[in-house]
N, C-alpha and C. Protein backbone atom coordinates (compact mmCIF):
# COMPACT_ATOMS: atom_id res chain seq x y z
N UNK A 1 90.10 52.85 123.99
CA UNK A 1 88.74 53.33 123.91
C UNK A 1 88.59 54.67 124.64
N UNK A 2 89.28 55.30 125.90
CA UNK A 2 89.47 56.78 126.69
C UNK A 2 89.49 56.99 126.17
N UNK A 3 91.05 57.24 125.35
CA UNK A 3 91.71 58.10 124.36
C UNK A 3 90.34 58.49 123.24
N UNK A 4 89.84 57.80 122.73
CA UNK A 4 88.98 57.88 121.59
C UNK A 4 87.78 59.04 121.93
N UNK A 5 87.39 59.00 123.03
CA UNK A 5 86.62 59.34 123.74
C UNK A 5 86.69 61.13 124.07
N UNK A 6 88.15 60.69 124.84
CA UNK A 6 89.12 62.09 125.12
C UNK A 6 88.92 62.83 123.67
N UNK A 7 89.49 62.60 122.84
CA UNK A 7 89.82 62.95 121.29
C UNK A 7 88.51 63.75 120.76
N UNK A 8 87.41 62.54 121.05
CA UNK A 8 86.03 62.96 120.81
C UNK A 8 85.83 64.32 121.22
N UNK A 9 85.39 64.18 122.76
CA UNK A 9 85.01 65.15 123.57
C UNK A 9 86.11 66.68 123.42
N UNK A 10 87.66 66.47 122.89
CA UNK A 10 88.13 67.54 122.49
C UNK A 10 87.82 68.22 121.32
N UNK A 11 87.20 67.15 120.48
CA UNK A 11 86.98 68.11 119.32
C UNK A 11 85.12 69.01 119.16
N UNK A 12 84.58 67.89 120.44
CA UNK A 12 83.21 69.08 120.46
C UNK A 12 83.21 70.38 121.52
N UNK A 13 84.39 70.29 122.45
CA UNK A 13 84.79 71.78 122.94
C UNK A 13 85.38 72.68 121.77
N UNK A 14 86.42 72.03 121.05
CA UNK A 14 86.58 73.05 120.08
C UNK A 14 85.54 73.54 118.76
N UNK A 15 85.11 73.20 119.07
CA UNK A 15 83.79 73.09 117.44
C UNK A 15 82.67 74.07 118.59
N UNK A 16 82.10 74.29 120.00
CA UNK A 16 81.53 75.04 120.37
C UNK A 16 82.23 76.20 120.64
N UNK A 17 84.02 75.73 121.13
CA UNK A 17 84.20 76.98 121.51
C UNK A 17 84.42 78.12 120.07
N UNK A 18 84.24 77.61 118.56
CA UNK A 18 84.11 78.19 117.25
C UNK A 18 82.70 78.43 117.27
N UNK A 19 81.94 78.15 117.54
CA UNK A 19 80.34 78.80 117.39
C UNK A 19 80.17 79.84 118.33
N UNK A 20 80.89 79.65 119.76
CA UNK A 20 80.34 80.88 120.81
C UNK A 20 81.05 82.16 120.27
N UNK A 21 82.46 82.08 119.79
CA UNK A 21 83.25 83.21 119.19
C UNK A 21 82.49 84.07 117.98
N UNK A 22 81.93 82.98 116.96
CA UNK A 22 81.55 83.55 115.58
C UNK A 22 79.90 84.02 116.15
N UNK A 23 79.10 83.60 117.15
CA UNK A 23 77.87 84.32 117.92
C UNK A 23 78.13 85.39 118.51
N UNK A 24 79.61 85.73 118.84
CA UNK A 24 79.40 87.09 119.36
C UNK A 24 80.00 88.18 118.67
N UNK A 25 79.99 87.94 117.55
CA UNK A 25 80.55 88.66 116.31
C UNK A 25 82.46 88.96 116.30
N UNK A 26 82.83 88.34 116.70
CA UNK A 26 84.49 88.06 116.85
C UNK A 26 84.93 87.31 115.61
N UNK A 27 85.75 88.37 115.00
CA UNK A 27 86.50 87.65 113.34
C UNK A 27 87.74 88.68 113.56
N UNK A 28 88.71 87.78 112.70
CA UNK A 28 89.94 88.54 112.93
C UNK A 28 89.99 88.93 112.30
N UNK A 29 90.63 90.33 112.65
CA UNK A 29 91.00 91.55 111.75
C UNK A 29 92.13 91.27 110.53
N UNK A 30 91.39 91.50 109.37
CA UNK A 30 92.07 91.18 108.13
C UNK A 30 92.69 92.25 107.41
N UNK A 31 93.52 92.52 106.09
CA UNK A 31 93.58 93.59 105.61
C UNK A 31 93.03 94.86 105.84
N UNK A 32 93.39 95.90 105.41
CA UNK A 32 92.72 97.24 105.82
C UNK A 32 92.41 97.72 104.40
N UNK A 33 91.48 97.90 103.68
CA UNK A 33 91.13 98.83 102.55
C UNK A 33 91.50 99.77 102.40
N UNK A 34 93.25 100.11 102.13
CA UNK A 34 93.14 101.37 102.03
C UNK A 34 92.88 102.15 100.43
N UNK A 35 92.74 103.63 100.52
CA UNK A 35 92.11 103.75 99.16
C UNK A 35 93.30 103.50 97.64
N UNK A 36 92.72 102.99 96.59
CA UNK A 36 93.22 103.23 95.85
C UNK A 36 94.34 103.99 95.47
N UNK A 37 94.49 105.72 95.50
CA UNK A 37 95.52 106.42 95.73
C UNK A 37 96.65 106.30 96.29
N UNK A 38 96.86 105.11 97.32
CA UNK A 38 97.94 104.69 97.98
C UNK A 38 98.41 104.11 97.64
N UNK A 39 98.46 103.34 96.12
CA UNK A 39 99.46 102.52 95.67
C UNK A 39 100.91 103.44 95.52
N UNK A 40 101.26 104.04 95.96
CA UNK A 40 102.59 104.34 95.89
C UNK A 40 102.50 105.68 96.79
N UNK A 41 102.64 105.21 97.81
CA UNK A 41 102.48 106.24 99.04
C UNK A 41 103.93 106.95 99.75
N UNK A 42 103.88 108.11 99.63
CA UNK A 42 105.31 108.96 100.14
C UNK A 42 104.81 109.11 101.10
N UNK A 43 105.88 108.90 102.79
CA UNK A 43 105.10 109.56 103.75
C UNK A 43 106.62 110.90 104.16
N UNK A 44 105.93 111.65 104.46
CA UNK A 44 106.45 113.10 104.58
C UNK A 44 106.32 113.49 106.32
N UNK A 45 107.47 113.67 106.71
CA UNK A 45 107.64 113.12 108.21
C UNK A 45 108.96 114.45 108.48
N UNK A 46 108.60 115.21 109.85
CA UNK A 46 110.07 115.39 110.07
C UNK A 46 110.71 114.39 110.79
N UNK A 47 110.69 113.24 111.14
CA UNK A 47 111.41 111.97 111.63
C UNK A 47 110.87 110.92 111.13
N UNK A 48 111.92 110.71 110.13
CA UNK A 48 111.22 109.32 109.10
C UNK A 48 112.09 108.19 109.44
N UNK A 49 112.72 107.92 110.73
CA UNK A 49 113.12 106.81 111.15
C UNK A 49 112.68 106.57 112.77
N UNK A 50 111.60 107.49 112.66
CA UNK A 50 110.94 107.00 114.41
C UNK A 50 110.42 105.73 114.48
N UNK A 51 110.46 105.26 115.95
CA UNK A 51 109.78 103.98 115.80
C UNK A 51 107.95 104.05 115.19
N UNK A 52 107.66 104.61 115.38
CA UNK A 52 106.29 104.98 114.64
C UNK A 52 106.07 104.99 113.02
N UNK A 53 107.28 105.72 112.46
CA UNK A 53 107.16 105.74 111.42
C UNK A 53 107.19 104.63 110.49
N UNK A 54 108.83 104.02 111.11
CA UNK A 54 109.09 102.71 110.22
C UNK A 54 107.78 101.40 110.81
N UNK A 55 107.28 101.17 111.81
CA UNK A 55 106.31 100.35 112.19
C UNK A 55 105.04 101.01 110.93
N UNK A 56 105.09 101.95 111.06
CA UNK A 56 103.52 102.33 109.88
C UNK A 56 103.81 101.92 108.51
N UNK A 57 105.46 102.05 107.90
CA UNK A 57 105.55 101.39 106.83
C UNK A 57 105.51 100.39 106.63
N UNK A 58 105.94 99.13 107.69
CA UNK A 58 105.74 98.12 107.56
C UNK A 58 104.06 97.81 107.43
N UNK A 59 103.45 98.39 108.17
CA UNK A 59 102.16 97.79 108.05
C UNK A 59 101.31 98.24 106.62
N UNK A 60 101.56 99.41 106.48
CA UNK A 60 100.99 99.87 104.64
C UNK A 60 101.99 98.88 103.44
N UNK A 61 102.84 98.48 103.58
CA UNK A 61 103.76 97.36 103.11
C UNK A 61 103.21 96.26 102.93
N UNK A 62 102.69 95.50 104.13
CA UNK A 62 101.54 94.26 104.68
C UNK A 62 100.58 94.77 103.77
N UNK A 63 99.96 95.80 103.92
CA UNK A 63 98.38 96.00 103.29
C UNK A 63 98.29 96.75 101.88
N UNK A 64 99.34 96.14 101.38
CA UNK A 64 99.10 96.70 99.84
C UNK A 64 99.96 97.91 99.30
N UNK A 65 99.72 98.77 100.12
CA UNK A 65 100.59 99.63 99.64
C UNK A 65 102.43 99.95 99.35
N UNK A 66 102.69 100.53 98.34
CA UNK A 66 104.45 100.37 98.11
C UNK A 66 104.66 101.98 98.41
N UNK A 67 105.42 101.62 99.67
CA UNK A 67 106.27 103.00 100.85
C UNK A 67 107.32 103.51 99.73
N UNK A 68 107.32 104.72 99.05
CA UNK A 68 108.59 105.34 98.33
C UNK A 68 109.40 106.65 98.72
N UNK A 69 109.91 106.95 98.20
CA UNK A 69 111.14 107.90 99.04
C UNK A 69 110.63 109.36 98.05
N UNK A 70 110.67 108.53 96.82
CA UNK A 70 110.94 109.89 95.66
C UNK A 70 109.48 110.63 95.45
N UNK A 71 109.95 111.67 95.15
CA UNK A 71 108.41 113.06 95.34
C UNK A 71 107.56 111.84 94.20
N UNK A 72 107.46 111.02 93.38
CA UNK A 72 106.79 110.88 92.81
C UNK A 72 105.86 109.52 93.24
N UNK A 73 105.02 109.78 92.82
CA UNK A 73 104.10 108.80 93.77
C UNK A 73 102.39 109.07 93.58
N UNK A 74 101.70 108.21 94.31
CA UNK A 74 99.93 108.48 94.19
C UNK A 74 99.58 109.44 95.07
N UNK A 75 99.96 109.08 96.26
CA UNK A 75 99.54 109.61 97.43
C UNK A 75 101.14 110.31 98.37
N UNK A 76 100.63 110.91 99.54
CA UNK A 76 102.01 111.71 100.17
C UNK A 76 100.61 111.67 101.48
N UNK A 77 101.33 110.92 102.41
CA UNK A 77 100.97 110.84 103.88
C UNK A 77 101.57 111.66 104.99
N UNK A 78 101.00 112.53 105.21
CA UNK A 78 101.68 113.61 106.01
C UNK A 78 101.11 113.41 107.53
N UNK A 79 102.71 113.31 108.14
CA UNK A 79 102.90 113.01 109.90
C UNK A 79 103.53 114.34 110.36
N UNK A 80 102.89 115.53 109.94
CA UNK A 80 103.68 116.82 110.64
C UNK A 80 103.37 116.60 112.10
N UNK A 81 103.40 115.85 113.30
CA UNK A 81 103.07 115.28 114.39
C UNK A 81 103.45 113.86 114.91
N UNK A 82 104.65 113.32 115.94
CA UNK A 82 104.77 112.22 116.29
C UNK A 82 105.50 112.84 117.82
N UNK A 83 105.31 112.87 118.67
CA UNK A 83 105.50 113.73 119.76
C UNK A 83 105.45 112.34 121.05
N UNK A 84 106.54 112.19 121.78
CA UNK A 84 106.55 111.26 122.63
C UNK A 84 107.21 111.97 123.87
N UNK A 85 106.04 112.12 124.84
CA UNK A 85 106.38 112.91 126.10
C UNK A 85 106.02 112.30 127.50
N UNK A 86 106.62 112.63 128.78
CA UNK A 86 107.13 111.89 129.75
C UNK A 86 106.19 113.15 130.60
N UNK A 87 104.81 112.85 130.99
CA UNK A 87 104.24 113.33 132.70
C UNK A 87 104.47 112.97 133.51
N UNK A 88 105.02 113.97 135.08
CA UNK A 88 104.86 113.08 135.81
C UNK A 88 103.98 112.67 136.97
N UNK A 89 103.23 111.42 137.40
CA UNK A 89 102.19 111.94 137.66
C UNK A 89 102.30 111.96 139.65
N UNK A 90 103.19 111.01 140.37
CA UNK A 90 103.26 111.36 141.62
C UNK A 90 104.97 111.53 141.94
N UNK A 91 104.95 111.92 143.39
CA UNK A 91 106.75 111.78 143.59
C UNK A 91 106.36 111.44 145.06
N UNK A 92 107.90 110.73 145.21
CA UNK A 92 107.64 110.01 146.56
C UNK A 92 108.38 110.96 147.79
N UNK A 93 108.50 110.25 149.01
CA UNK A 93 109.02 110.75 149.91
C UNK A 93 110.15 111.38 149.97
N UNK A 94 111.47 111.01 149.19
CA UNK A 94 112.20 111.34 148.94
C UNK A 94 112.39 112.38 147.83
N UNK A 95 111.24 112.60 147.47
CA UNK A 95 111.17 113.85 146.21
C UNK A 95 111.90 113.34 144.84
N UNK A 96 111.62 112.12 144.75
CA UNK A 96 112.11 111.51 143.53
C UNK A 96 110.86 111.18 142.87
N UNK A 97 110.49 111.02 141.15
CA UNK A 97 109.48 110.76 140.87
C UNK A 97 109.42 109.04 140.57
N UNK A 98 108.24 108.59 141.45
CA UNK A 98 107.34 107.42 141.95
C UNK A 98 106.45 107.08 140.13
N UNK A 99 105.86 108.25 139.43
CA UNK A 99 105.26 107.23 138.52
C UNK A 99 104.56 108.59 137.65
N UNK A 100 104.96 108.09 136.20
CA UNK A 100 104.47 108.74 135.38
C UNK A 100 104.07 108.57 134.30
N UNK A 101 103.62 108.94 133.28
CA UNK A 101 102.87 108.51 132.30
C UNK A 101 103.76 108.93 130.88
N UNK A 102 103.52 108.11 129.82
CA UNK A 102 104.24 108.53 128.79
C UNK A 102 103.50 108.73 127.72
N UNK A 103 103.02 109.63 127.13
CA UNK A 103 102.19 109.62 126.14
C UNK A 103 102.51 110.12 124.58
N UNK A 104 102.09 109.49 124.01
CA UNK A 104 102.48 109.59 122.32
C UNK A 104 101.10 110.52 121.27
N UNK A 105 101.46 111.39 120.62
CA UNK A 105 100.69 112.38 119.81
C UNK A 105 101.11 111.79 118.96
N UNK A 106 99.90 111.74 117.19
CA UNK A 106 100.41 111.96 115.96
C UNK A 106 99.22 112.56 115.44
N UNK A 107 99.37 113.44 114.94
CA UNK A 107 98.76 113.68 113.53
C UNK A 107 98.79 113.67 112.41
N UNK A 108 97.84 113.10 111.53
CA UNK A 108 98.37 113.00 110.04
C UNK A 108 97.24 113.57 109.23
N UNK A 109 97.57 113.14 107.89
CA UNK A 109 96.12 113.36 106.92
C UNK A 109 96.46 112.96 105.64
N UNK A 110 96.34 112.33 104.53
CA UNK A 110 96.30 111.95 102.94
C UNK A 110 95.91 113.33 102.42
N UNK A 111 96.90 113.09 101.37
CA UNK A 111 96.78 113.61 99.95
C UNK A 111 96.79 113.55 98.77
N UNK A 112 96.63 113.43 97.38
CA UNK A 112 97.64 113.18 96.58
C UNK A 112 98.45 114.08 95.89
N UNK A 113 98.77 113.42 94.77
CA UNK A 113 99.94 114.31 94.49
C UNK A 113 99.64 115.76 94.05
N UNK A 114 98.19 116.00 93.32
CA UNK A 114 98.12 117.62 93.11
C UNK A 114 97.44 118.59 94.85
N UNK A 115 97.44 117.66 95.79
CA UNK A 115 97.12 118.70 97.14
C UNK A 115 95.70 118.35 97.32
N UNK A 116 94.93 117.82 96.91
CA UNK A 116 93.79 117.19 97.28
C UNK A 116 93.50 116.77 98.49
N UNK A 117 92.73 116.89 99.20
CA UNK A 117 92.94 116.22 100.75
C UNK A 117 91.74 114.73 100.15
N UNK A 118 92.81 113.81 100.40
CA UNK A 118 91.89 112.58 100.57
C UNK A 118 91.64 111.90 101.68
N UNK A 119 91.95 112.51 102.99
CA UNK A 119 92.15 111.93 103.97
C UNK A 119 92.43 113.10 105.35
N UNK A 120 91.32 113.87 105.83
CA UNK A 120 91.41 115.39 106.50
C UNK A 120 92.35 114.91 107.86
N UNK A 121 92.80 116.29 108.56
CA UNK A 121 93.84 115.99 109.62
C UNK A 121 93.19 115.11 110.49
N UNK A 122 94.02 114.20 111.35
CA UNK A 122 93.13 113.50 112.25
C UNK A 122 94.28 113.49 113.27
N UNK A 123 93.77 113.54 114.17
CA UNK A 123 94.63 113.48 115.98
C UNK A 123 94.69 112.63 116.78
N UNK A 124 95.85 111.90 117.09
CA UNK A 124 95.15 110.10 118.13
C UNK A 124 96.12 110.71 118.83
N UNK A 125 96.02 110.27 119.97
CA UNK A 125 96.93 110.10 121.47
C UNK A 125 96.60 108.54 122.16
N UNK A 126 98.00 108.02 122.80
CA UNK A 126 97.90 107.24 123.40
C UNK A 126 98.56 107.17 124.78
N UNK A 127 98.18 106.65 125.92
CA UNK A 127 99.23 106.82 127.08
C UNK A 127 99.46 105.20 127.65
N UNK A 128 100.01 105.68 128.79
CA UNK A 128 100.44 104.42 129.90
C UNK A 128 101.13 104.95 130.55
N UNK A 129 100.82 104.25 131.82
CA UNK A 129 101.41 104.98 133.27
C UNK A 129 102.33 103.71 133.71
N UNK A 130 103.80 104.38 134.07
CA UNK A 130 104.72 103.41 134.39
C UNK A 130 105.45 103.97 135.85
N UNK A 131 105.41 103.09 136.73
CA UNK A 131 106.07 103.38 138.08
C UNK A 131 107.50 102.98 137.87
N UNK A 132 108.03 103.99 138.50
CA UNK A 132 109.19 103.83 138.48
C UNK A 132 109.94 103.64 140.09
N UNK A 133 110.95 102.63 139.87
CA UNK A 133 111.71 101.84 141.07
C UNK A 133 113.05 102.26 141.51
N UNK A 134 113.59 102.95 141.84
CA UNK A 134 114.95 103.57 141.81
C UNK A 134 115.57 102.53 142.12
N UNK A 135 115.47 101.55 142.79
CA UNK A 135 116.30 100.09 143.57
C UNK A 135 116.35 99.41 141.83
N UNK A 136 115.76 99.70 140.83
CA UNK A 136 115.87 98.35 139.56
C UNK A 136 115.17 99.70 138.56
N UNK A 137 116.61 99.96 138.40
CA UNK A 137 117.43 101.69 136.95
C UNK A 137 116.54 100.86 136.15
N UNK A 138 117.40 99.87 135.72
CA UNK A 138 117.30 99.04 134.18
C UNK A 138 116.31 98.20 133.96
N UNK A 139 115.45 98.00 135.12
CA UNK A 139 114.15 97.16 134.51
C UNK A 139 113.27 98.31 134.45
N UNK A 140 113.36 98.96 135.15
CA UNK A 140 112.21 100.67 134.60
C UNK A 140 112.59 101.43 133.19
N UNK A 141 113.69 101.57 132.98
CA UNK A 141 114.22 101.96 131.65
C UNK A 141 113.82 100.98 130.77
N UNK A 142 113.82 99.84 130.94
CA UNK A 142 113.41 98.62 129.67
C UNK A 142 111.99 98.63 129.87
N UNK A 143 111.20 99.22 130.62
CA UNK A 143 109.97 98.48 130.83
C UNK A 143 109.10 100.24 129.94
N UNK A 144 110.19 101.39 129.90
CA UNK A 144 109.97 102.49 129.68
C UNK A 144 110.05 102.35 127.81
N UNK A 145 110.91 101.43 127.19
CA UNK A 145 111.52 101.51 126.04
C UNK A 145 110.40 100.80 125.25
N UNK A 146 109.62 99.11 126.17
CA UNK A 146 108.82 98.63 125.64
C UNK A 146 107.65 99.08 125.59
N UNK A 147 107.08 100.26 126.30
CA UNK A 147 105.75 100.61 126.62
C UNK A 147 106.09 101.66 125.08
N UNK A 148 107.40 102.72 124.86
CA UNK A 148 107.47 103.81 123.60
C UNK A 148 107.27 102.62 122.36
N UNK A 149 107.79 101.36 122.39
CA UNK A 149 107.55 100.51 121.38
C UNK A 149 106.43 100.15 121.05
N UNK A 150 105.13 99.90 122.44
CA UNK A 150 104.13 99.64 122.40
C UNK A 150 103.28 100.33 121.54
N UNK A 151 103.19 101.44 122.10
CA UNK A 151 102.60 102.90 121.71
C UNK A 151 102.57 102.67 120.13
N UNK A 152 104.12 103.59 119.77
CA UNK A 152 104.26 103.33 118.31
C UNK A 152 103.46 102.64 117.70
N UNK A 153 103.33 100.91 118.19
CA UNK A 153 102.67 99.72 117.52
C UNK A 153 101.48 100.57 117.51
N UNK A 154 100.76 100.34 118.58
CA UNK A 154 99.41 100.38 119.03
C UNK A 154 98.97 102.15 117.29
N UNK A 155 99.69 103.35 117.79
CA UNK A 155 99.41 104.36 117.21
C UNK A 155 99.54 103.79 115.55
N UNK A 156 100.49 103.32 115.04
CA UNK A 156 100.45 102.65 113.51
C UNK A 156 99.19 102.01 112.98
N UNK A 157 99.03 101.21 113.88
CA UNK A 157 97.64 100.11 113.64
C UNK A 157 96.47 101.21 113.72
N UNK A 158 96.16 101.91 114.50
CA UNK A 158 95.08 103.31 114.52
C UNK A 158 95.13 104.03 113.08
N UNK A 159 95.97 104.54 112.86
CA UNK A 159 96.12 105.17 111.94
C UNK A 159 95.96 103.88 110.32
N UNK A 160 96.56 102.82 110.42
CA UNK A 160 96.16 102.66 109.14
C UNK A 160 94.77 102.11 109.38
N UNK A 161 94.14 101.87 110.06
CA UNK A 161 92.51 101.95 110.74
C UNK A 161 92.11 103.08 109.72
N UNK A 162 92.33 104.25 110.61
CA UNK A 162 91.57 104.62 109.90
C UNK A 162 91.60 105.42 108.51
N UNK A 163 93.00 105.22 107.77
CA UNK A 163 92.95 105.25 106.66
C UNK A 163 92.33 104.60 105.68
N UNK A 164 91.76 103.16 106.04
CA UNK A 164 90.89 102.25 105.42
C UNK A 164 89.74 102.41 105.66
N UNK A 165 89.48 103.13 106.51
CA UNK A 165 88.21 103.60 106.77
C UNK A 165 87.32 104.57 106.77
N UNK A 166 88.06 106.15 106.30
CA UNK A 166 88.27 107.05 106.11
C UNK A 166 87.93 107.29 104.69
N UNK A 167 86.57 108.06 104.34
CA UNK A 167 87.07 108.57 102.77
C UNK A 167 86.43 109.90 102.62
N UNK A 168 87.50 110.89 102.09
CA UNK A 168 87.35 112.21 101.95
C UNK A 168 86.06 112.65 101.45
């Protein structure tokens, strides 16, 4: 008879804690609309194997669109911009640097294939500040590799944002 009880009372926490979420306007982010023209999207990159890049194909991949190599195509996504740079922002006693920031540039913009802008230049930056430990090389270097991985992620998801959201 607890158990029954327990069971009960778990399923009216979960059934409020689904009403307080959907009251404060919280829904998960679904597909991205991107436009029409992108069914066969070239992206035009001077580094078309950055972590940025291949993470953005995967996600236009996910959302409909088919990533192609050859000039022919709907659309041509231009990344003349993917820039991943190292500030630093203090140094310690020893004149070694204590902690700095790593920040990621891209710019892009849509087109299609006759030069049309369907999609005008747009500029995102992202950062994060990482201290660095001279006593532990390799957990600052790994902790440096996952934050450029982060980024990437984080900058992909922006960008096909606001390509779905975006109309010329």
């Amino acid at each position: 008879m607890n158990a029954m009880r327990r069971n009960g009372l778990n399923g009216v926490l979960i059934l409020a804690l689904a009403l307080v979420l959907s009251a404060c306007g919280f829904h998960f982010q679904g597909q991205a609309e991107l436009p029409p023209e992108m069914a066969q999207t070239r992206i035009a990159t001077p580094d078309p194997y950055s972590q940025f890049v291949r993470r953005l194909s995967i996600l236009l991949e996910q959302n409909g669109a088919q990533v192609v190599t050859a000039p022919a195509g709907t659309a041509i996504l231009e990344i003349p911009e993917s820039n991943v740079r190292k500030d630093i922002l203090s140094i310690g006693d020893t004149a070694r640097v204590r902690e700095y920031r790593i920040v990621h540039r891209v710019r892009f913009r849509l087109v299609d294939t006759d030069g049309n802008v369907l999609v005008p230049e747009q500029a995102l930056e992202r950062s994060r500040v990482i201290s660095f430990d001279e006593q532990d090389i390799l957990a600052a270097t790994r902790e440096e590799e996952y934050l450029r991985e982060e980024l990437a992620d984080t900058l992909s998801r922006l960008v096909l944002r606001r390509l779905g959201t975006t109309r010329a």
